[in-house]
N, C-alpha and C. Protein backbone atom coordinates (compact mmCIF):
# COMPACT_ATOMS: atom_id res chain seq x y z
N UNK A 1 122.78 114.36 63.46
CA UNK A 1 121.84 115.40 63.09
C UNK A 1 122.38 116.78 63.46
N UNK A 2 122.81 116.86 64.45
CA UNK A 2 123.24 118.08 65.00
C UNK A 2 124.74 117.77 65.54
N UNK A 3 125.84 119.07 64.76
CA UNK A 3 127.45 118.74 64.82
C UNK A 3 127.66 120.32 65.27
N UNK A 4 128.72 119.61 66.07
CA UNK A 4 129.34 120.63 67.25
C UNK A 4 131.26 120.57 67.61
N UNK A 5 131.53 121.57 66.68
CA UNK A 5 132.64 121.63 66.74
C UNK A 5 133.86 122.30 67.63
N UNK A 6 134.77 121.50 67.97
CA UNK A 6 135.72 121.59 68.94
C UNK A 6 137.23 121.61 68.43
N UNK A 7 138.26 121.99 69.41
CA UNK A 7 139.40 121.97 69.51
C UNK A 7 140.22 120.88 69.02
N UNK A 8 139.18 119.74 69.75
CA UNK A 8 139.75 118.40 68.84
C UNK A 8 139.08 117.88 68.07
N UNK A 9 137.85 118.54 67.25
CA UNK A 9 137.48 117.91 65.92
C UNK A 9 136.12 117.92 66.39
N UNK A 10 135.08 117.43 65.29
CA UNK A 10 133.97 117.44 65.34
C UNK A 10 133.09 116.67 65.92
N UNK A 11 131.66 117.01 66.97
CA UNK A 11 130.97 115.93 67.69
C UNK A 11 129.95 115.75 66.97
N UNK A 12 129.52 115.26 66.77
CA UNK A 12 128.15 114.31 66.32
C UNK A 12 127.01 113.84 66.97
N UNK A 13 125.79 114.76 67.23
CA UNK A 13 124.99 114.10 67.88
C UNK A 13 123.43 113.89 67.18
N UNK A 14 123.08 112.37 67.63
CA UNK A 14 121.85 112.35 66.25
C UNK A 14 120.60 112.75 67.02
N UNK A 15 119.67 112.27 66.21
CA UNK A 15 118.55 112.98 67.05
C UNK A 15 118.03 112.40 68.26
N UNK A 16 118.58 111.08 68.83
CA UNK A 16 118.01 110.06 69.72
C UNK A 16 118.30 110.83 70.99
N UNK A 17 119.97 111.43 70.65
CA UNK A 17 120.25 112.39 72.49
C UNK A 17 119.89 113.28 71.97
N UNK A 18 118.94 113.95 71.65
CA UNK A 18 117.87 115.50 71.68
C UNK A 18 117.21 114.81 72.45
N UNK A 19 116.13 113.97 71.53
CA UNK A 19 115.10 113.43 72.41
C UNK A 19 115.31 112.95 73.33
N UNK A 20 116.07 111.85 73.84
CA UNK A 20 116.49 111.74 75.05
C UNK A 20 116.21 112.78 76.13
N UNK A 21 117.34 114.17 75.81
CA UNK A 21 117.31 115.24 76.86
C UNK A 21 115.92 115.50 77.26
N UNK A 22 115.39 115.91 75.96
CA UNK A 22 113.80 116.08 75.70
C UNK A 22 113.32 115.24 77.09
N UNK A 23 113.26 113.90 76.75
CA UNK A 23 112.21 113.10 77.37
C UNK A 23 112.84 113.16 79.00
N UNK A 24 114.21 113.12 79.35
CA UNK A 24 114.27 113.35 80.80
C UNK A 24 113.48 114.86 81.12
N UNK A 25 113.16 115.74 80.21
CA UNK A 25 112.67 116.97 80.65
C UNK A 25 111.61 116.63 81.12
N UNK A 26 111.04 115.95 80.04
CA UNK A 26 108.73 115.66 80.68
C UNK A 26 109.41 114.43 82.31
N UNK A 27 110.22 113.69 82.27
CA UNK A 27 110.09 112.74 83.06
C UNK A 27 110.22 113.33 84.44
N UNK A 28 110.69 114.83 84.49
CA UNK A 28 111.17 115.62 85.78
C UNK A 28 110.01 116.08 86.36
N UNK A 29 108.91 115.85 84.93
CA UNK A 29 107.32 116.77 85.70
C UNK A 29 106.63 115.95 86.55
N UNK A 30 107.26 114.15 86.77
CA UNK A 30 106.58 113.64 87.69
C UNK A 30 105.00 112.95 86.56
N UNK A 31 105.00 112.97 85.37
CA UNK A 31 103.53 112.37 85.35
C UNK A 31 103.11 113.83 85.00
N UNK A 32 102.73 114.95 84.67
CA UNK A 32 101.81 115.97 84.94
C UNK A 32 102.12 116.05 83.28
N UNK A 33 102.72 115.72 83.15
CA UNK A 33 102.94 116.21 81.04
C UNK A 33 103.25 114.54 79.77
N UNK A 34 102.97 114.89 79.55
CA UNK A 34 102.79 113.67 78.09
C UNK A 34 102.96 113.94 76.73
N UNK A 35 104.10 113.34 76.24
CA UNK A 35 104.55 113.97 74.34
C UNK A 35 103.57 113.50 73.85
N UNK A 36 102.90 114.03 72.86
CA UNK A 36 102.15 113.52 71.67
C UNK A 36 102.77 114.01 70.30
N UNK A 37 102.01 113.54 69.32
CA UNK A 37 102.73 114.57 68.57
C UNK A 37 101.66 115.03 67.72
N UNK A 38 102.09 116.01 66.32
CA UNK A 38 101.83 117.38 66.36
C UNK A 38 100.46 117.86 66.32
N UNK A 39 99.51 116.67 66.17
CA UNK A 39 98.16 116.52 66.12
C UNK A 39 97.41 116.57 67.24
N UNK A 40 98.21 116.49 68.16
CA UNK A 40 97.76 116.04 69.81
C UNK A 40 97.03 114.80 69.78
N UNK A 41 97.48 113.60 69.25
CA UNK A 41 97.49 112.08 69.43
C UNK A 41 98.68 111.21 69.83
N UNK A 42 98.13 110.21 70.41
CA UNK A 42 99.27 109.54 70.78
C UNK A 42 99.51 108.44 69.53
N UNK A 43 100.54 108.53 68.91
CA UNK A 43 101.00 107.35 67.54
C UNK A 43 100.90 105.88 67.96
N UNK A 44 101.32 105.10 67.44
CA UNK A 44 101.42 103.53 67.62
C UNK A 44 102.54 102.68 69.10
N UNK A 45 102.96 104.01 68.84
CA UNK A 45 103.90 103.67 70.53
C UNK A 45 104.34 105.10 71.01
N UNK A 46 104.29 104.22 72.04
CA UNK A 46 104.38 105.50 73.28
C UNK A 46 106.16 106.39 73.26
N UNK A 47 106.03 107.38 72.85
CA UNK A 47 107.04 108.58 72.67
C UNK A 47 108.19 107.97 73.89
N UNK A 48 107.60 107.78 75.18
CA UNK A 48 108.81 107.55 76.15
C UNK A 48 109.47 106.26 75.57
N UNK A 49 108.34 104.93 75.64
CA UNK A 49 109.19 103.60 75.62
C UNK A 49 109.58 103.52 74.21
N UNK A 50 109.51 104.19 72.90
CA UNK A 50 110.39 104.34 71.47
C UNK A 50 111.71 105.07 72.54
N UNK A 51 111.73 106.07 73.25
CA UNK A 51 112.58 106.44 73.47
C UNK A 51 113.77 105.70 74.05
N UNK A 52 112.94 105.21 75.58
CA UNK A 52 113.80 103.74 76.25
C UNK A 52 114.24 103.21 74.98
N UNK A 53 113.90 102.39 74.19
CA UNK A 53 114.31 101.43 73.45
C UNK A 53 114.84 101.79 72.06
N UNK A 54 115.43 103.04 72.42
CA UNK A 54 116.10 103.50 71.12
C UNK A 54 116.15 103.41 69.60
N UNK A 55 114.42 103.68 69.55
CA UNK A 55 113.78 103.51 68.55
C UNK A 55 112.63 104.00 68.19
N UNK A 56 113.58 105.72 68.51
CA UNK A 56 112.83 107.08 68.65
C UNK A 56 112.91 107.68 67.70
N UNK A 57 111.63 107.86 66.56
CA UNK A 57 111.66 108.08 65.12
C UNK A 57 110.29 109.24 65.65
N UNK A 58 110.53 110.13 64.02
CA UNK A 58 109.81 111.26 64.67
C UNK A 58 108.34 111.84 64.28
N UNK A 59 108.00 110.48 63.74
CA UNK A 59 107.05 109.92 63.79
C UNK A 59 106.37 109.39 64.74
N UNK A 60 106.87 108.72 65.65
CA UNK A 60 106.58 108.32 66.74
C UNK A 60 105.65 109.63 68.02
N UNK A 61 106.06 110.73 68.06
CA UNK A 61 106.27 111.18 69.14
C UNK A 61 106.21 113.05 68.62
N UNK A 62 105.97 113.74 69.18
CA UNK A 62 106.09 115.20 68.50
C UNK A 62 107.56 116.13 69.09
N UNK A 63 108.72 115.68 68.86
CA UNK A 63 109.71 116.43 69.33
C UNK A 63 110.62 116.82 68.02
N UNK A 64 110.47 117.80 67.66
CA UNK A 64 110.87 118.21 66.04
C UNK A 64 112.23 119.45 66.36
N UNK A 65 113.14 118.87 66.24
CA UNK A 65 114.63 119.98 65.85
C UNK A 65 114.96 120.05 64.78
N UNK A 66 114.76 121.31 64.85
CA UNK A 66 114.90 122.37 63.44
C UNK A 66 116.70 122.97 63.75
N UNK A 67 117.72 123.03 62.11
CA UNK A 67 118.82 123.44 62.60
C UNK A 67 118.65 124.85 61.75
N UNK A 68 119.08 125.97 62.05
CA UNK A 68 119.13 126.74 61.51
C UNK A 68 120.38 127.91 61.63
N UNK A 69 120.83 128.67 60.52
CA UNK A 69 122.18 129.04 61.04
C UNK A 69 122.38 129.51 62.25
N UNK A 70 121.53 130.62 63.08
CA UNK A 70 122.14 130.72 64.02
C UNK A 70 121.75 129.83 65.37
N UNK A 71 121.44 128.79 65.35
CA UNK A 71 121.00 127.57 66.23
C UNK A 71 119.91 126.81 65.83
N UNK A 72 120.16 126.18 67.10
CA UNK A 72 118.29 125.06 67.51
C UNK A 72 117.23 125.48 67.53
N UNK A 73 116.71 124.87 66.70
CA UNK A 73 115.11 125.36 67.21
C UNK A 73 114.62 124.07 67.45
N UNK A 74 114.05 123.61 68.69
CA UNK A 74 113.57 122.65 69.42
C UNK A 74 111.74 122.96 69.80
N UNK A 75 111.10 122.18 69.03
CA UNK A 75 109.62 121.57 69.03
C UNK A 75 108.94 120.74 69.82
N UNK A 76 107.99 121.17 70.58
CA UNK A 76 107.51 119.66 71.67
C UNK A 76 106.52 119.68 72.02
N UNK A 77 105.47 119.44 71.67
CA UNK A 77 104.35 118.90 71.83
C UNK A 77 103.23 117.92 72.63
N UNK A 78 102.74 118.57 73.79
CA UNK A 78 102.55 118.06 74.88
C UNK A 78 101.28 117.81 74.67
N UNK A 79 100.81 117.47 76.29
CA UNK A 79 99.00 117.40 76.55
C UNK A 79 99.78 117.45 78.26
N UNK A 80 98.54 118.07 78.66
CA UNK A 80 99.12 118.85 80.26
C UNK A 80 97.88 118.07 81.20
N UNK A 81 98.26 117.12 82.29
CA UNK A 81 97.45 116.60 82.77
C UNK A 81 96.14 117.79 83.25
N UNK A 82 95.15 117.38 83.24
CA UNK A 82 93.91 118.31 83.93
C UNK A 82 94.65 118.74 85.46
N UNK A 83 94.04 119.68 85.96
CA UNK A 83 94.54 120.55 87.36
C UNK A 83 95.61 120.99 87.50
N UNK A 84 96.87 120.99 86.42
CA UNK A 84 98.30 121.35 86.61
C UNK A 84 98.67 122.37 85.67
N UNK A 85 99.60 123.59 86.61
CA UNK A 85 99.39 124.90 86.11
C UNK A 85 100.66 124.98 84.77
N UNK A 86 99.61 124.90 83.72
CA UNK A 86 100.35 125.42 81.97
C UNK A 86 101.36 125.74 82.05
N UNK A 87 101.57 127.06 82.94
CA UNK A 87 102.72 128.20 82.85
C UNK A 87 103.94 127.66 83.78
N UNK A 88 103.78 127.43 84.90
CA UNK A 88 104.39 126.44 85.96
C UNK A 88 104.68 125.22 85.14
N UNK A 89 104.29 124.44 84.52
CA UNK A 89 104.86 123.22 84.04
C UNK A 89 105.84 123.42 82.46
N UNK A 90 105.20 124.32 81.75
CA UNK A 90 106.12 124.40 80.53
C UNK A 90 107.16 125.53 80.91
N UNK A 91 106.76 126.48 81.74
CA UNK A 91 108.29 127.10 82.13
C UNK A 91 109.61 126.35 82.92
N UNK A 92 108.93 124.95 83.47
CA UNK A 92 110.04 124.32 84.15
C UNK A 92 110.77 123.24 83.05
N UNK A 93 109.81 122.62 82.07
CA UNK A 93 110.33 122.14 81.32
C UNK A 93 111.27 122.79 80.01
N UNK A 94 110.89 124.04 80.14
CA UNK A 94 112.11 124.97 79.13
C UNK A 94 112.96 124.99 79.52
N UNK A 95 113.25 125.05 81.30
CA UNK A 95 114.41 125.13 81.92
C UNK A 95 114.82 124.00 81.80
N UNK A 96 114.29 123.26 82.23
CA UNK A 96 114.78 121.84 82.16
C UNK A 96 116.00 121.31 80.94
N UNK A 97 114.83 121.87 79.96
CA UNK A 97 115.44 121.72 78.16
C UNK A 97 116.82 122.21 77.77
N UNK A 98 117.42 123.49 78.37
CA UNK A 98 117.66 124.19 78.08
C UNK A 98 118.73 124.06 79.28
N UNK A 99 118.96 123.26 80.36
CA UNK A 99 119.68 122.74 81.46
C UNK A 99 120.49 121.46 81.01
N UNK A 100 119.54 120.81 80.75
CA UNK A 100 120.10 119.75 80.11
C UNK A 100 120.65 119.86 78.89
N UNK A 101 120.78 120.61 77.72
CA UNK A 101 121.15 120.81 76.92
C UNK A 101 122.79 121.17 77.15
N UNK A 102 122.51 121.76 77.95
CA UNK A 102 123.99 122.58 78.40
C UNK A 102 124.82 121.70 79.41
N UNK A 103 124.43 120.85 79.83
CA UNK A 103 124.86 120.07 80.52
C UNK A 103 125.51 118.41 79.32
N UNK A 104 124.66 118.76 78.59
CA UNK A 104 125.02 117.40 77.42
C UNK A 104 126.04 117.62 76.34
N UNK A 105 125.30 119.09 75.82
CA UNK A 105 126.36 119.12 74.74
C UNK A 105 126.81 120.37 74.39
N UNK A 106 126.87 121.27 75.53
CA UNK A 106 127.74 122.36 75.79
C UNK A 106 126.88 123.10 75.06
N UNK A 107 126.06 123.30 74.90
CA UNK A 107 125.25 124.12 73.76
C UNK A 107 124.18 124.39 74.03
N UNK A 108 123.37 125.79 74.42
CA UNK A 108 121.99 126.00 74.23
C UNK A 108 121.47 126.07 73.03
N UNK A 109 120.28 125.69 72.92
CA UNK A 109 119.02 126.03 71.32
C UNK A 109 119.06 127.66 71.49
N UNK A 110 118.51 127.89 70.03
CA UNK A 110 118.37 129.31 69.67
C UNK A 110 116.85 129.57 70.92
N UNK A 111 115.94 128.43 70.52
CA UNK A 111 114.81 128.50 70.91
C UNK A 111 114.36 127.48 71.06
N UNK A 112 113.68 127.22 72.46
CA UNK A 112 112.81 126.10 72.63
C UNK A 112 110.84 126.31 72.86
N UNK A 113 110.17 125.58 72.01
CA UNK A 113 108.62 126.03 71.85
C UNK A 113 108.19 124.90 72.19
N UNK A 114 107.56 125.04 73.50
CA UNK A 114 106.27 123.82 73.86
C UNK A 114 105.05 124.19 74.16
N UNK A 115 104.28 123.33 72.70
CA UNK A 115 103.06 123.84 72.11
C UNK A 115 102.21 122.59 72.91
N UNK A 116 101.05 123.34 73.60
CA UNK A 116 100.22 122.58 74.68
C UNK A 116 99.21 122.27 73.31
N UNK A 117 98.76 120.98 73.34
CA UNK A 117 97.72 120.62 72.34
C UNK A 117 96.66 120.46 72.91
N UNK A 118 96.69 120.18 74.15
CA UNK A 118 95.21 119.97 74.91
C UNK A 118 95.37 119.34 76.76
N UNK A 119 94.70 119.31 77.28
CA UNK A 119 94.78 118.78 78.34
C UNK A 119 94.00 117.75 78.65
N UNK A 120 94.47 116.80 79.88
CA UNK A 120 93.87 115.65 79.83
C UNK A 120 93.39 115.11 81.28
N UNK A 121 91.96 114.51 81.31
CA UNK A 121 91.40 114.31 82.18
C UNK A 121 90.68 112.98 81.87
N UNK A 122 89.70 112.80 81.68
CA UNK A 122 89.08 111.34 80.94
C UNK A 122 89.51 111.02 79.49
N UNK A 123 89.24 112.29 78.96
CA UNK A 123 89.65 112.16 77.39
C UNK A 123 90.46 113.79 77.39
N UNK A 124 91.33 113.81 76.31
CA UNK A 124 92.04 114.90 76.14
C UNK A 124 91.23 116.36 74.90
N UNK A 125 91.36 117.07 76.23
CA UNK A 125 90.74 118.32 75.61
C UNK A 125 91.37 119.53 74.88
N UNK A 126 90.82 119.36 73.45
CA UNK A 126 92.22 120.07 72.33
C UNK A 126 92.31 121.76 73.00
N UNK A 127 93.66 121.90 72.97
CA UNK A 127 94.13 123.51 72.98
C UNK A 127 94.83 123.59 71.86
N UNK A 128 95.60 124.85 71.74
CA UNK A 128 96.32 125.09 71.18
C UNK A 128 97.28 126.36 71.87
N UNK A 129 98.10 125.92 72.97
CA UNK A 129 98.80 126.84 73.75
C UNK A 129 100.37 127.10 73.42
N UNK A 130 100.83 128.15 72.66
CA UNK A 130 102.79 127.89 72.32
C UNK A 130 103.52 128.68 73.28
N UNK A 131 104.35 127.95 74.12
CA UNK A 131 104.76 128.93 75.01
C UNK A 131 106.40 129.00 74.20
N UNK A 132 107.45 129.61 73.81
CA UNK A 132 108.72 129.60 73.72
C UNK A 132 109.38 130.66 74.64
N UNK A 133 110.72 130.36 74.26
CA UNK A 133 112.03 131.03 74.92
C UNK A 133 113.10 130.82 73.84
């Protein structure tokens, strides 16, 4: 999906190590964040274990990379556990995104946007929060 060219020829990376990076990002929050996707529902399987089991379709899950000429544009779509601070959790996971990125495949996104759909306590309460970088 996304090609990255070098000295010795071209890399190839599909969309499974995005998401991947992606999903070690929410997994760093400890539990406090959850992919849904773009509806703020959870699909027929759970975004992490499609992910474990490498059979991370994007359908599944709301993590949408966009290529555009001058980079990434990286999509992600959360629900933010109840009591845990919005700004504090999606600013660590941009870093996160955006750490790991550079650490994987030498490359930052143009932009990374994680759009809060709602937060969750008994049942999940719709927002609509976009934080980017």
């Amino acid at each position: 999906m996304f090609d990255i060219e070098t000295k010795l020829g071209e890399i190839h990376f599909p969309a499974s190590v995005i998401n991947r990076i992606v999903m070690e990002a929410v997994e760093s929050c400890n539990g406090k964040v959850d992919i849904l996707n773009y509806k703020g529902k959870y699909k027929n399987m759970m975004p992490w274990l499609a992910s474990r089991m490498n059979i991370y379709k994007e359908e599944t899950g709301g993590i949408q990379v966009e290529e555009t000429e001058d980079g990434m544009i990286l999509t992600v779509y959360v629900v933010i556990h109840f009591g845990t601070s919005i700004k504090r959790v999606t600013e660590k996971l941009i870093d996160e995104i955006y750490e790991n990125m550079e650490k994987v495949m030498k490359v930052k996104p143009k932009t990374v946007k994680i759009i809060v759909t709602g937060t969750l306590s008994k049942n999940i309460v719709k927002r609509h929060i976009e934080v980017s970088r």
